[in-house]
PDB file of N, CA and C in Angstrom:
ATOM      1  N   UNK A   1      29.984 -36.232   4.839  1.00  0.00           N
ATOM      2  CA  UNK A   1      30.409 -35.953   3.488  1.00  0.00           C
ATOM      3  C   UNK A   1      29.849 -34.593   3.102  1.00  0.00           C
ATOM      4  N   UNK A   2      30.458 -33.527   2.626  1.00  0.00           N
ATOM      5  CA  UNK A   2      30.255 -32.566   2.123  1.00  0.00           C
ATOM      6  C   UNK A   2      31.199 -31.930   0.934  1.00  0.00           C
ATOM      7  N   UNK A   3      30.688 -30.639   0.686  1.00  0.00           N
ATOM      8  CA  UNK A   3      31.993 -30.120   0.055  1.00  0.00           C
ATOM      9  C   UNK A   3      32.105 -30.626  -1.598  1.00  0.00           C
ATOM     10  N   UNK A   4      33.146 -31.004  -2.405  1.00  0.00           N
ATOM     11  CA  UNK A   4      33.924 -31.427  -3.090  1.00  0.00           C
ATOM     12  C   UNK A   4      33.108 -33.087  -3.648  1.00  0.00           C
ATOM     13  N   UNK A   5      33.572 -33.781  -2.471  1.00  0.00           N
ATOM     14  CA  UNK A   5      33.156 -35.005  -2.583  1.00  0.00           C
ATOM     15  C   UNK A   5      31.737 -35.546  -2.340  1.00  0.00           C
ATOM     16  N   UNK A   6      31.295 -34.159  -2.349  1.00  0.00           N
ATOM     17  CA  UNK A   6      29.439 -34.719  -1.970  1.00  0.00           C
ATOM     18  C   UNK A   6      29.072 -34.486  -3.355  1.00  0.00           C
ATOM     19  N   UNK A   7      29.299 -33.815  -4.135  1.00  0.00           N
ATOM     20  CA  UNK A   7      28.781 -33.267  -5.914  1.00  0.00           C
ATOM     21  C   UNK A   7      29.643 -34.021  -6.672  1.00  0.00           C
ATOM     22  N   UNK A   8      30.954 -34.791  -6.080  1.00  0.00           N
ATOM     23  CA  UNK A   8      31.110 -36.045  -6.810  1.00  0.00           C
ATOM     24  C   UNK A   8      30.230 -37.413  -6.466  1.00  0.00           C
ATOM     25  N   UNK A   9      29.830 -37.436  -5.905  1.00  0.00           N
ATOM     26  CA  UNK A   9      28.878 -38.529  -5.503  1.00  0.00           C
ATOM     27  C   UNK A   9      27.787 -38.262  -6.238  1.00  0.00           C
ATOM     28  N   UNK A  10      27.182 -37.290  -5.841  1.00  0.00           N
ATOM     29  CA  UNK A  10      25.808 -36.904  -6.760  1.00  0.00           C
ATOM     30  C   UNK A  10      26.111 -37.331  -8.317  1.00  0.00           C
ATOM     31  N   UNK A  11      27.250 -36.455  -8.636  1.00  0.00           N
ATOM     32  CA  UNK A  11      27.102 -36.753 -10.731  1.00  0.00           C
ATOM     33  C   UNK A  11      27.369 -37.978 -10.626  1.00  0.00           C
ATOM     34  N   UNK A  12      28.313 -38.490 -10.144  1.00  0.00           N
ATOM     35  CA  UNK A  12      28.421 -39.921 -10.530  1.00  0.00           C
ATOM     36  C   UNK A  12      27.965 -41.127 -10.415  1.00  0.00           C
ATOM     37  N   UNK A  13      26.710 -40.877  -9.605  1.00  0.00           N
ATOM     38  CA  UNK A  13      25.758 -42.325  -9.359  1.00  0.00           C
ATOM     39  C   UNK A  13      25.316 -42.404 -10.940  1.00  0.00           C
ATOM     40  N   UNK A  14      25.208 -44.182 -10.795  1.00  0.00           N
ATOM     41  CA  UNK A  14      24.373 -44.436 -12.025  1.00  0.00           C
ATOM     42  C   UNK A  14      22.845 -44.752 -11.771  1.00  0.00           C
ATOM     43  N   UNK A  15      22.362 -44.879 -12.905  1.00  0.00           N
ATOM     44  CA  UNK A  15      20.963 -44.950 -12.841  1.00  0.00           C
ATOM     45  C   UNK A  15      20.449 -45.940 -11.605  1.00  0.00           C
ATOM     46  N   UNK A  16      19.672 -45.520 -10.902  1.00  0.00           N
ATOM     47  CA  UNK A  16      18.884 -45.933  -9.601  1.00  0.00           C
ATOM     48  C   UNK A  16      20.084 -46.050  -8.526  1.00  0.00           C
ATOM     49  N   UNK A  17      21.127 -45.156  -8.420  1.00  0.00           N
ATOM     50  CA  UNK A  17      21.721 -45.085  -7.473  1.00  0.00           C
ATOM     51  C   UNK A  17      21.425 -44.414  -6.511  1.00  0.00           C
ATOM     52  N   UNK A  18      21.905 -45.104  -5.295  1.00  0.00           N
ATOM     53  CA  UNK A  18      21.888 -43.958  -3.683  1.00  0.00           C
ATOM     54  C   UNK A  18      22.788 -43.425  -3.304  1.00  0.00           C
ATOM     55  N   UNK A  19      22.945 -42.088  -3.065  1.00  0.00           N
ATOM     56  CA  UNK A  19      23.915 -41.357  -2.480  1.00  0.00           C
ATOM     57  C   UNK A  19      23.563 -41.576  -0.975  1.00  0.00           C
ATOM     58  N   UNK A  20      24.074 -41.611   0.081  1.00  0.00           N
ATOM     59  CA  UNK A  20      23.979 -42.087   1.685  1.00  0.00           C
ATOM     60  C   UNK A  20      24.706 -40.908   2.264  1.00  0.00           C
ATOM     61  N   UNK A  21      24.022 -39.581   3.244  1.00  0.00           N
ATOM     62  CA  UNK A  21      25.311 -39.410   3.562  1.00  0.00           C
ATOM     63  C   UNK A  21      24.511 -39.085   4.820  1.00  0.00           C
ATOM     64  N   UNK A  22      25.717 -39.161   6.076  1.00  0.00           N
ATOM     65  CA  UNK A  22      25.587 -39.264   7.471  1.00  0.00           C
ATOM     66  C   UNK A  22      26.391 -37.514   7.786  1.00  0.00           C
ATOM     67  N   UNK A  23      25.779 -36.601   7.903  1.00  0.00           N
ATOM     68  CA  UNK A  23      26.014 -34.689   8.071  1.00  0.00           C
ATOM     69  C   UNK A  23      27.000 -34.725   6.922  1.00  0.00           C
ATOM     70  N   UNK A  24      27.918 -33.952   7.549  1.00  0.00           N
ATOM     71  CA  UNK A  24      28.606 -33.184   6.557  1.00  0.00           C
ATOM     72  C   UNK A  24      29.850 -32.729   7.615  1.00  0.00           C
ATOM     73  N   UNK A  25      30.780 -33.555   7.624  1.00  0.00           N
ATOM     74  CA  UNK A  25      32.087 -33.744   8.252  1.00  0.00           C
ATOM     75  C   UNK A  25      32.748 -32.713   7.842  1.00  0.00           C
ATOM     76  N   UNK A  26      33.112 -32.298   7.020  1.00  0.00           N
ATOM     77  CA  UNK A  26      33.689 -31.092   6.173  1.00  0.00           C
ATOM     78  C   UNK A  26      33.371 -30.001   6.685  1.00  0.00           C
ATOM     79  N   UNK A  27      32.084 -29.887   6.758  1.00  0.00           N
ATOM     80  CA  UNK A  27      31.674 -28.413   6.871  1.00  0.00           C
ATOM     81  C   UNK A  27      31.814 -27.210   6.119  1.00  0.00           C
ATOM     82  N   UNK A  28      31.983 -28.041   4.525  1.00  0.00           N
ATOM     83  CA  UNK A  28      32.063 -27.121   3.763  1.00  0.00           C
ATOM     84  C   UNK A  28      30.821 -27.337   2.539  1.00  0.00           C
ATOM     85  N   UNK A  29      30.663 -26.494   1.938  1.00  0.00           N
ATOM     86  CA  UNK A  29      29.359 -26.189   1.307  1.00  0.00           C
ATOM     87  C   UNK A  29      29.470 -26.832   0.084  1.00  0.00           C
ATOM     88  N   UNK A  30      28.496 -27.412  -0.604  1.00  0.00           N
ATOM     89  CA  UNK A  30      28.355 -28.260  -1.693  1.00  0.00           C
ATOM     90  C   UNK A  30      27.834 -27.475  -3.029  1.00  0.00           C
ATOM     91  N   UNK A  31      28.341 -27.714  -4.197  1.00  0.00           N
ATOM     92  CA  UNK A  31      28.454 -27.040  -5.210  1.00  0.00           C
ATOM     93  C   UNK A  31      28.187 -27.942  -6.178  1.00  0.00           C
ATOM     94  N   UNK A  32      27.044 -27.910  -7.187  1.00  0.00           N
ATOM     95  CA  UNK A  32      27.333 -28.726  -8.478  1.00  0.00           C
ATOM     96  C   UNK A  32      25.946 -28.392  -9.433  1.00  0.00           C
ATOM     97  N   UNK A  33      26.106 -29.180 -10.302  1.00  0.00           N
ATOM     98  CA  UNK A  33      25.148 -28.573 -11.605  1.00  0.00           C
ATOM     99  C   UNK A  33      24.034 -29.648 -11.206  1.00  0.00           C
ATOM    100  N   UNK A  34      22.638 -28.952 -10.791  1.00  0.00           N
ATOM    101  CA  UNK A  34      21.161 -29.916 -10.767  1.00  0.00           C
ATOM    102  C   UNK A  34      21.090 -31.131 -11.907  1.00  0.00           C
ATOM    103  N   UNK A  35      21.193 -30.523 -12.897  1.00  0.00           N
ATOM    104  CA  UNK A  35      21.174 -31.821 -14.282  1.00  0.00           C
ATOM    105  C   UNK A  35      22.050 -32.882 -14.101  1.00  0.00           C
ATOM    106  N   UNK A  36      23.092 -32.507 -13.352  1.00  0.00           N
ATOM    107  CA  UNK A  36      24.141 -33.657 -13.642  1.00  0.00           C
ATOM    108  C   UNK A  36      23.407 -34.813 -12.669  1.00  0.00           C
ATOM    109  N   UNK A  37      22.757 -34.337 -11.406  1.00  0.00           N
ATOM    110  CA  UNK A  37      22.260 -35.647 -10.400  1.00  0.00           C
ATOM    111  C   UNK A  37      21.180 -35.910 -11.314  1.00  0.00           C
ATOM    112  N   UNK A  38      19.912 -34.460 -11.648  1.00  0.00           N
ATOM    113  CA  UNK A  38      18.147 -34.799 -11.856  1.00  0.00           C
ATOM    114  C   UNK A  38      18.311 -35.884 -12.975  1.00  0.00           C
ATOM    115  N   UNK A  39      19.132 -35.779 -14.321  1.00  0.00           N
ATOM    116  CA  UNK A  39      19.072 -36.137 -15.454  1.00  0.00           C
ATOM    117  C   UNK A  39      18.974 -38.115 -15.389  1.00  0.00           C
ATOM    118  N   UNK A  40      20.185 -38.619 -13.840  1.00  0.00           N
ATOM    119  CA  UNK A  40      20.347 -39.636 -13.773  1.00  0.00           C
ATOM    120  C   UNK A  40      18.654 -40.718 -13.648  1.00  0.00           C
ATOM    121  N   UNK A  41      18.081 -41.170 -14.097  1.00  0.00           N
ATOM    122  CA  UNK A  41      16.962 -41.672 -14.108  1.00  0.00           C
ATOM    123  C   UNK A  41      17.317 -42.828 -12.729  1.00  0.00           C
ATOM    124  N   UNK A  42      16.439 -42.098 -11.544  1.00  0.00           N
ATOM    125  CA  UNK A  42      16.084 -43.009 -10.265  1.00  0.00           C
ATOM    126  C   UNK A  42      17.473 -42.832  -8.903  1.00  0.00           C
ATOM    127  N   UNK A  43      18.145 -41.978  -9.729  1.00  0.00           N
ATOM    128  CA  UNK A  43      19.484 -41.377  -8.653  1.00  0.00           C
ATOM    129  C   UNK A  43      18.528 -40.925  -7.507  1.00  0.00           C
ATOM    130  N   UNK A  44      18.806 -40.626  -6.272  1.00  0.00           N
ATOM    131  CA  UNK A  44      18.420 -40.116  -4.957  1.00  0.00           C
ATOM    132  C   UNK A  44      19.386 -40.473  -3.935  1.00  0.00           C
ATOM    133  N   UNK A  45      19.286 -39.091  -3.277  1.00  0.00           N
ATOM    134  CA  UNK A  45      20.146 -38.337  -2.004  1.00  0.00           C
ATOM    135  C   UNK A  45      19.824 -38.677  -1.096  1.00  0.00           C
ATOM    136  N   UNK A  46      20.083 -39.724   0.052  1.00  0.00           N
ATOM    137  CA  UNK A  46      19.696 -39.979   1.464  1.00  0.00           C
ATOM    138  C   UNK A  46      20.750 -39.344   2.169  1.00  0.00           C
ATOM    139  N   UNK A  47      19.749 -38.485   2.795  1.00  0.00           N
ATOM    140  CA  UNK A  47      20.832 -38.179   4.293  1.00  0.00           C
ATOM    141  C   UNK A  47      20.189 -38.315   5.403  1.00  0.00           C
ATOM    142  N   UNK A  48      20.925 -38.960   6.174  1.00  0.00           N
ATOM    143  CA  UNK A  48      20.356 -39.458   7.781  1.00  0.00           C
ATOM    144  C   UNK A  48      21.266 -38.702   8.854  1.00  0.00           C
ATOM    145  N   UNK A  49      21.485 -38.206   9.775  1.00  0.00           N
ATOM    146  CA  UNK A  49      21.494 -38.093  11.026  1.00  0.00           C
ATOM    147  C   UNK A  49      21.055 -38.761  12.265  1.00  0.00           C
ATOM    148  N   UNK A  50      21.960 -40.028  12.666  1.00  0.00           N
ATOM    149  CA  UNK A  50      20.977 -40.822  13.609  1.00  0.00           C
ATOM    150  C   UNK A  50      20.685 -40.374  14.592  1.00  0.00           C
ATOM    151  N   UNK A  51      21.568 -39.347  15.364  1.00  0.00           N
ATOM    152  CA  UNK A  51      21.287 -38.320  16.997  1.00  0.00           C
ATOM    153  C   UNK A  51      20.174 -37.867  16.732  1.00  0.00           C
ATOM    154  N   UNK A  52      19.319 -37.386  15.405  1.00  0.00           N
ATOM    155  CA  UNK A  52      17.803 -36.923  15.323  1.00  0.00           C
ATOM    156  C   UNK A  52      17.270 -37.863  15.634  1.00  0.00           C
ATOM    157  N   UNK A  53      17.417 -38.900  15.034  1.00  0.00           N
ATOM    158  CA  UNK A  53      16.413 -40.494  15.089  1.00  0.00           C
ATOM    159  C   UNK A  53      16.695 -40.701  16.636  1.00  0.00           C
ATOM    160  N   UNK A  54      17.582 -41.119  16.676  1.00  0.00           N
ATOM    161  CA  UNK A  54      17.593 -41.665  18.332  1.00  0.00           C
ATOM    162  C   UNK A  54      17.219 -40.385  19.305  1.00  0.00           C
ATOM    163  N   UNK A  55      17.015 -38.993  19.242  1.00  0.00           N
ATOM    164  CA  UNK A  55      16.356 -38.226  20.545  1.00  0.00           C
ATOM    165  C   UNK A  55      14.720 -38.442  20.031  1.00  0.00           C
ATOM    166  N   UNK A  56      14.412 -38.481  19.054  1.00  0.00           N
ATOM    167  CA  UNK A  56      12.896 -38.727  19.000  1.00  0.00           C
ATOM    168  C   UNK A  56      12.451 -39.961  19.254  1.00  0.00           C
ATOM    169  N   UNK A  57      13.332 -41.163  19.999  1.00  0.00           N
ATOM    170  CA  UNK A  57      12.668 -41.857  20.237  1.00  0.00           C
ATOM    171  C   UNK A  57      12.676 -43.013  18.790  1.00  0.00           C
ATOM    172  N   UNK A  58      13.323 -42.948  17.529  1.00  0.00           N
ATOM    173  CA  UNK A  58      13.098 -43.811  16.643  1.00  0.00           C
ATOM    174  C   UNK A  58      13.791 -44.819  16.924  1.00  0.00           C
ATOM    175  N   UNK A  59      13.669 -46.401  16.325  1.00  0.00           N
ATOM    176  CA  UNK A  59      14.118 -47.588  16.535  1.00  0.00           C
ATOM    177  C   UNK A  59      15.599 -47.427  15.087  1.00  0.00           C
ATOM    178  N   UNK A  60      16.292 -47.317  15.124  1.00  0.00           N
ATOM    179  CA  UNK A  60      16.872 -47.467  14.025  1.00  0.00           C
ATOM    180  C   UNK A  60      17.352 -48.837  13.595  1.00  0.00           C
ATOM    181  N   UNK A  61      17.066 -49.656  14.259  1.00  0.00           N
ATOM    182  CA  UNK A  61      17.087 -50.814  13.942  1.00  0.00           C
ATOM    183  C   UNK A  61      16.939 -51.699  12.517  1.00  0.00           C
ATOM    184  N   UNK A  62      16.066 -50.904  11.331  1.00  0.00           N
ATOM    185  CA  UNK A  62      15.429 -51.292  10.532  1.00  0.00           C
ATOM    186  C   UNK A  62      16.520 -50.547   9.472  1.00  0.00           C
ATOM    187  N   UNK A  63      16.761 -49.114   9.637  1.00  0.00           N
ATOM    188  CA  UNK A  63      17.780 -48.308   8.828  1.00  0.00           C
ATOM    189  C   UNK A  63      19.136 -48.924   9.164  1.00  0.00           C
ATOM    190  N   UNK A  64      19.236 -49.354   9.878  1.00  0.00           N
ATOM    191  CA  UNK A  64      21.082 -50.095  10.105  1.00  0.00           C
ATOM    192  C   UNK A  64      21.425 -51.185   9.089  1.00  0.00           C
ATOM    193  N   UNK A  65      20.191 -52.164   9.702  1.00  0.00           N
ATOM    194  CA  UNK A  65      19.880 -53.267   8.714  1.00  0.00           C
ATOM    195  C   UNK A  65      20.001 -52.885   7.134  1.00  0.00           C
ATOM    196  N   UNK A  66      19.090 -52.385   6.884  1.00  0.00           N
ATOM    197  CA  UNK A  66      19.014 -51.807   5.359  1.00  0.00           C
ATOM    198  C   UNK A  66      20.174 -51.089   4.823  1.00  0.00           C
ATOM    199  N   UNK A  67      20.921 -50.255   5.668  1.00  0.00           N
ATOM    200  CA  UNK A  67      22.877 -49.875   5.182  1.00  0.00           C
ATOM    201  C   UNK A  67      23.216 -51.417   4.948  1.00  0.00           C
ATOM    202  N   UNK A  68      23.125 -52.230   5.791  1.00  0.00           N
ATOM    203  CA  UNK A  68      24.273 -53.161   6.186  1.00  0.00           C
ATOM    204  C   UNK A  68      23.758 -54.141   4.837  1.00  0.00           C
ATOM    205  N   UNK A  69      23.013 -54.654   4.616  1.00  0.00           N
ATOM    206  CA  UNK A  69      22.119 -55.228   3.007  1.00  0.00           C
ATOM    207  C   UNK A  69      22.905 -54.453   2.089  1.00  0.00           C
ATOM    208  N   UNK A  70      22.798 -53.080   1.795  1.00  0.00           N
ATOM    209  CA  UNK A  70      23.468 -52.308   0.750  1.00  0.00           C
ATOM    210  C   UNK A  70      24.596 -52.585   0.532  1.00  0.00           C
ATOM    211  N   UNK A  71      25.393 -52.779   1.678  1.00  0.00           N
ATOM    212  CA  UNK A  71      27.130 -52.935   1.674  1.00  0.00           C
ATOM    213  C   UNK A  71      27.258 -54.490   1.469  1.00  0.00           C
ATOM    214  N   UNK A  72      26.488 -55.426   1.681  1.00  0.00           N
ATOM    215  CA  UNK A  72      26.590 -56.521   1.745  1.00  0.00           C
ATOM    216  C   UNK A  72      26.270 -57.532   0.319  1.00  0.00           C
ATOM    217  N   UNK A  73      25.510 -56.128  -0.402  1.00  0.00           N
ATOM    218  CA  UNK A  73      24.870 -56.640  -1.772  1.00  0.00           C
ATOM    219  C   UNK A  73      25.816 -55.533  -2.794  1.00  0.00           C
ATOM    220  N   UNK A  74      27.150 -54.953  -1.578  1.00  0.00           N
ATOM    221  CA  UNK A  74      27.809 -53.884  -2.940  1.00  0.00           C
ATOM    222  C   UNK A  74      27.224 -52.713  -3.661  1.00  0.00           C
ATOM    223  N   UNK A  75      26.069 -52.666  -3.502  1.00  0.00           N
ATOM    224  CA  UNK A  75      25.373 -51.222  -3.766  1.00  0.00           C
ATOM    225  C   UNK A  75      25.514 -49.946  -3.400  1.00  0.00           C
ATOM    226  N   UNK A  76      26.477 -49.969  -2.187  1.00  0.00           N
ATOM    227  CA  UNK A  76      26.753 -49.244  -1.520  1.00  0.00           C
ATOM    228  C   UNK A  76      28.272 -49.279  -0.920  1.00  0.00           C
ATOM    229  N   UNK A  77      28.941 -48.241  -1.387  1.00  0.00           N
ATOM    230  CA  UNK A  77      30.679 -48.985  -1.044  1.00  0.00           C
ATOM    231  C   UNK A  77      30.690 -47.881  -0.427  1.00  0.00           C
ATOM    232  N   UNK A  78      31.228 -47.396   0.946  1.00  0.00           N
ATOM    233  CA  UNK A  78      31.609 -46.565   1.524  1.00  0.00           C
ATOM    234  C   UNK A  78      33.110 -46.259   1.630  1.00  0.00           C
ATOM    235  N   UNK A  79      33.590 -45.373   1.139  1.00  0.00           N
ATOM    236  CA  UNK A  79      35.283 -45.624   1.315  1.00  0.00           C
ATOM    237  C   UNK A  79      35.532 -45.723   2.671  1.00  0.00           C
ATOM    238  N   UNK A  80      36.861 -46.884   3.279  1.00  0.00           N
ATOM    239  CA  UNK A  80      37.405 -47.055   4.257  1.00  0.00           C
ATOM    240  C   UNK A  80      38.523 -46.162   4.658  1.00  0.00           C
ATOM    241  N   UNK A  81      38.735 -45.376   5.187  1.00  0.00           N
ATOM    242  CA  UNK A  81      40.090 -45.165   5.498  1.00  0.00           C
ATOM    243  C   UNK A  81      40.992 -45.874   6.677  1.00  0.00           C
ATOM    244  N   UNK A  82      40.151 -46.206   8.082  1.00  0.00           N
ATOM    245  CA  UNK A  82      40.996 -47.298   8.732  1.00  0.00           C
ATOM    246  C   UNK A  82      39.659 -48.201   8.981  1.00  0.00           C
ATOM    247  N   UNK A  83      40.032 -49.191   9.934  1.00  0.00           N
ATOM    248  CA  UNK A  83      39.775 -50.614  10.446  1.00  0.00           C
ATOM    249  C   UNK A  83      40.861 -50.496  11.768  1.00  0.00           C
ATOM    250  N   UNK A  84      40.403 -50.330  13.128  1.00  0.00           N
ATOM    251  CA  UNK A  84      40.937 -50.165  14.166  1.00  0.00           C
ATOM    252  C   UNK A  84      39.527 -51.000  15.074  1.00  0.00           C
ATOM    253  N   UNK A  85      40.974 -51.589  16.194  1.00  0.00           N
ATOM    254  CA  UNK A  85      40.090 -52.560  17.009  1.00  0.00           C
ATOM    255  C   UNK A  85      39.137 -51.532  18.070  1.00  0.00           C
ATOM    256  N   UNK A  86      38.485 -52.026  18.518  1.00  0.00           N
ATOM    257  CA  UNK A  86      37.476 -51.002  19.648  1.00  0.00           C
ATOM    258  C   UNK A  86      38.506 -50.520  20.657  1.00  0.00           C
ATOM    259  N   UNK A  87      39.838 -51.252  21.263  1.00  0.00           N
ATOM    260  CA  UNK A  87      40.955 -50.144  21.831  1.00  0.00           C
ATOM    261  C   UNK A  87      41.231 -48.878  21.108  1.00  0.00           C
ATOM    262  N   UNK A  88      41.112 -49.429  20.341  1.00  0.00           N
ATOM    263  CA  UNK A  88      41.766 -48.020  19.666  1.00  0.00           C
ATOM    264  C   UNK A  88      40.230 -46.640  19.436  1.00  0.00           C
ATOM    265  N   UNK A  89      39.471 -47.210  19.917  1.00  0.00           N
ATOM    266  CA  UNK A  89      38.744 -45.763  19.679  1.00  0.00           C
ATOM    267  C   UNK A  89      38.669 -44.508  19.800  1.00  0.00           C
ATOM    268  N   UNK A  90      39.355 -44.382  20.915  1.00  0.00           N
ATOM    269  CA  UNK A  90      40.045 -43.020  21.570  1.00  0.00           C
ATOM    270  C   UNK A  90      40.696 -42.324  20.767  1.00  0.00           C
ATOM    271  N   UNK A  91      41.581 -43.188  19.411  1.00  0.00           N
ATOM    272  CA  UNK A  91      42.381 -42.434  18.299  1.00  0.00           C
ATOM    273  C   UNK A  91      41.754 -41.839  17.530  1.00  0.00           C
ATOM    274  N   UNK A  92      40.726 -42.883  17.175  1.00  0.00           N
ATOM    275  CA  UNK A  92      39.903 -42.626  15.765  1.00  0.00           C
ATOM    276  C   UNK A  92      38.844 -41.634  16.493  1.00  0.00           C
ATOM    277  N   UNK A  93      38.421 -41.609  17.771  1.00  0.00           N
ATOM    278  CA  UNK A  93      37.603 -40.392  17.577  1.00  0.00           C
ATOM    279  C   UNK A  93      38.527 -39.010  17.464  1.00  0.00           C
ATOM    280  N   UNK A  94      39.405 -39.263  17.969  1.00  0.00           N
ATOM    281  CA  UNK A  94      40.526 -37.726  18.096  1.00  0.00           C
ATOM    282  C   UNK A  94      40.732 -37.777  16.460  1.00  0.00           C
ATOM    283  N   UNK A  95      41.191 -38.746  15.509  1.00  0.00           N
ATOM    284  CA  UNK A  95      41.317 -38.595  14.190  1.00  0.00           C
ATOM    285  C   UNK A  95      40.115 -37.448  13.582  1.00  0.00           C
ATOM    286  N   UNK A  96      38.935 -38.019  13.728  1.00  0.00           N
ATOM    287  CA  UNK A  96      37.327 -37.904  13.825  1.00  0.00           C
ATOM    288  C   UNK A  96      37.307 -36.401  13.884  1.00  0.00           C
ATOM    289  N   UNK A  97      37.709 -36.196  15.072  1.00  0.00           N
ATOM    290  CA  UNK A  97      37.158 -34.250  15.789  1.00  0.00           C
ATOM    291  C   UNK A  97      38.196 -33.121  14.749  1.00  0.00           C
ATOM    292  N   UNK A  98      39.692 -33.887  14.629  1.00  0.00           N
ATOM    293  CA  UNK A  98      40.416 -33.219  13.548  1.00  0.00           C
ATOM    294  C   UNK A  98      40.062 -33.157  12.222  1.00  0.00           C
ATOM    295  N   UNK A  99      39.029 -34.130  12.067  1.00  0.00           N
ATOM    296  CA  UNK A  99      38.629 -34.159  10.353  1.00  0.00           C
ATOM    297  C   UNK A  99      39.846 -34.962   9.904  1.00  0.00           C
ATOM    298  N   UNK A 100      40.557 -35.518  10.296  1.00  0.00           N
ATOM    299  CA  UNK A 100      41.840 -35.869   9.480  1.00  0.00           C
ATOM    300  C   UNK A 100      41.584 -37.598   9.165  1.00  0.00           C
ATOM    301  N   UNK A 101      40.226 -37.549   8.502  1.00  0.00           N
ATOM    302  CA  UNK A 101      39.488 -38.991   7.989  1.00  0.00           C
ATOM    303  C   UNK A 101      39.186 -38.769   6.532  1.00  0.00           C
ATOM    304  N   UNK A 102      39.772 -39.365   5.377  1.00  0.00           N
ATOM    305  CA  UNK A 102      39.446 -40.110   3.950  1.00  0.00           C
ATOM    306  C   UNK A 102      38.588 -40.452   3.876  1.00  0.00           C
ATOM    307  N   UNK A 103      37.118 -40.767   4.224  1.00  0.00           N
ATOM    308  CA  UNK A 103      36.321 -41.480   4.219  1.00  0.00           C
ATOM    309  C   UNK A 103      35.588 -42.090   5.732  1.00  0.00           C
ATOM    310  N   UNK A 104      35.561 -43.215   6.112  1.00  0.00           N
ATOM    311  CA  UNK A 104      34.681 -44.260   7.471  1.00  0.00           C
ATOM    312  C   UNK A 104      35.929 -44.916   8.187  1.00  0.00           C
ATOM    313  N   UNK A 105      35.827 -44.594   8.823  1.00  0.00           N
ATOM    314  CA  UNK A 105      36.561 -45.708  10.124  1.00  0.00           C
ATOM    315  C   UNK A 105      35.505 -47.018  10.798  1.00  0.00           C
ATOM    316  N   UNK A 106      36.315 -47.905  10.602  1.00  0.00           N
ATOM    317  CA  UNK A 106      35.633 -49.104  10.838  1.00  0.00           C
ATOM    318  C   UNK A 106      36.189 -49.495  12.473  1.00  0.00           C
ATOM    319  N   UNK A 107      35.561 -50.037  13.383  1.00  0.00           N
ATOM    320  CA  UNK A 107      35.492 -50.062  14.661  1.00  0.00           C
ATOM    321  C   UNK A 107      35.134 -51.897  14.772  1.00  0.00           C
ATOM    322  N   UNK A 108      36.066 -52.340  14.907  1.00  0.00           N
ATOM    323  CA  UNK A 108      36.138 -54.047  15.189  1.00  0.00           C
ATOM    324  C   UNK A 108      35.808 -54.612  16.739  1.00  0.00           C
ATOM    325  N   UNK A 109      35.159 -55.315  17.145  1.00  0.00           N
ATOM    326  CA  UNK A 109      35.014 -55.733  18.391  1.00  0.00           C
ATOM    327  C   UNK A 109      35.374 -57.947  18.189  1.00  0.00           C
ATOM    328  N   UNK A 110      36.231 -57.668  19.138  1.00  0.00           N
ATOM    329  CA  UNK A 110      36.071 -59.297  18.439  1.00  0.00           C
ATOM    330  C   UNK A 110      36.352 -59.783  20.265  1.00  0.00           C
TER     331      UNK A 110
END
């Protein structure tokens, strides 16, 4: 998430909200007014990169968990754009490398 939709995320959390974001897919630069996030009382910006965590050796085990609680308790809504079975991954990463993703692709194994 970057860009556009990263300084809509920021103003618009409500009080003790988390912004979550995993790089910056876009690759475009983020723009917005400090007051509109600082002012929110208990708002905060997580950004993770797990390829850092996992070459140093971290367990992420504990941070997966804790997304998956967030989404599970609604605190955290990530927009979907697809839901494709694990065949299909080959698409969604080619979708992926084009940028031509709305949001998370969900990856089903059943």
């Amino acid at each position: 998430m970057g860009g556009d939709s990263l300084a809509t995320a920021l103003t618009d959390l409500t009080p003790g909200g988390v912004c979550v974001t995993f790089g910056n897919g876009s690759r475009t630069l983020t723009s917005f007014h400090p007051g509109d996030f600082y002012h929110t009382p208990g708002a905060r910006l997580q950004g993770l990169r797990l390829g850092n965590f996992m070459i140093a050796g971290t367990d992420c085990g504990p941070m997966l968990r804790r997304l998956v609680e967030l989404v599970r308790q609604e605190r955290l809504r990530p927009p979907i754009d697809a839901v494709v079975p694990w065949t299909s991954i080959g698409e969604a990463a080619e979708r992926l490398s084009r940028q031509g993703v709305d949001g998370k692709i969900v990856v089903t194994i059943d």
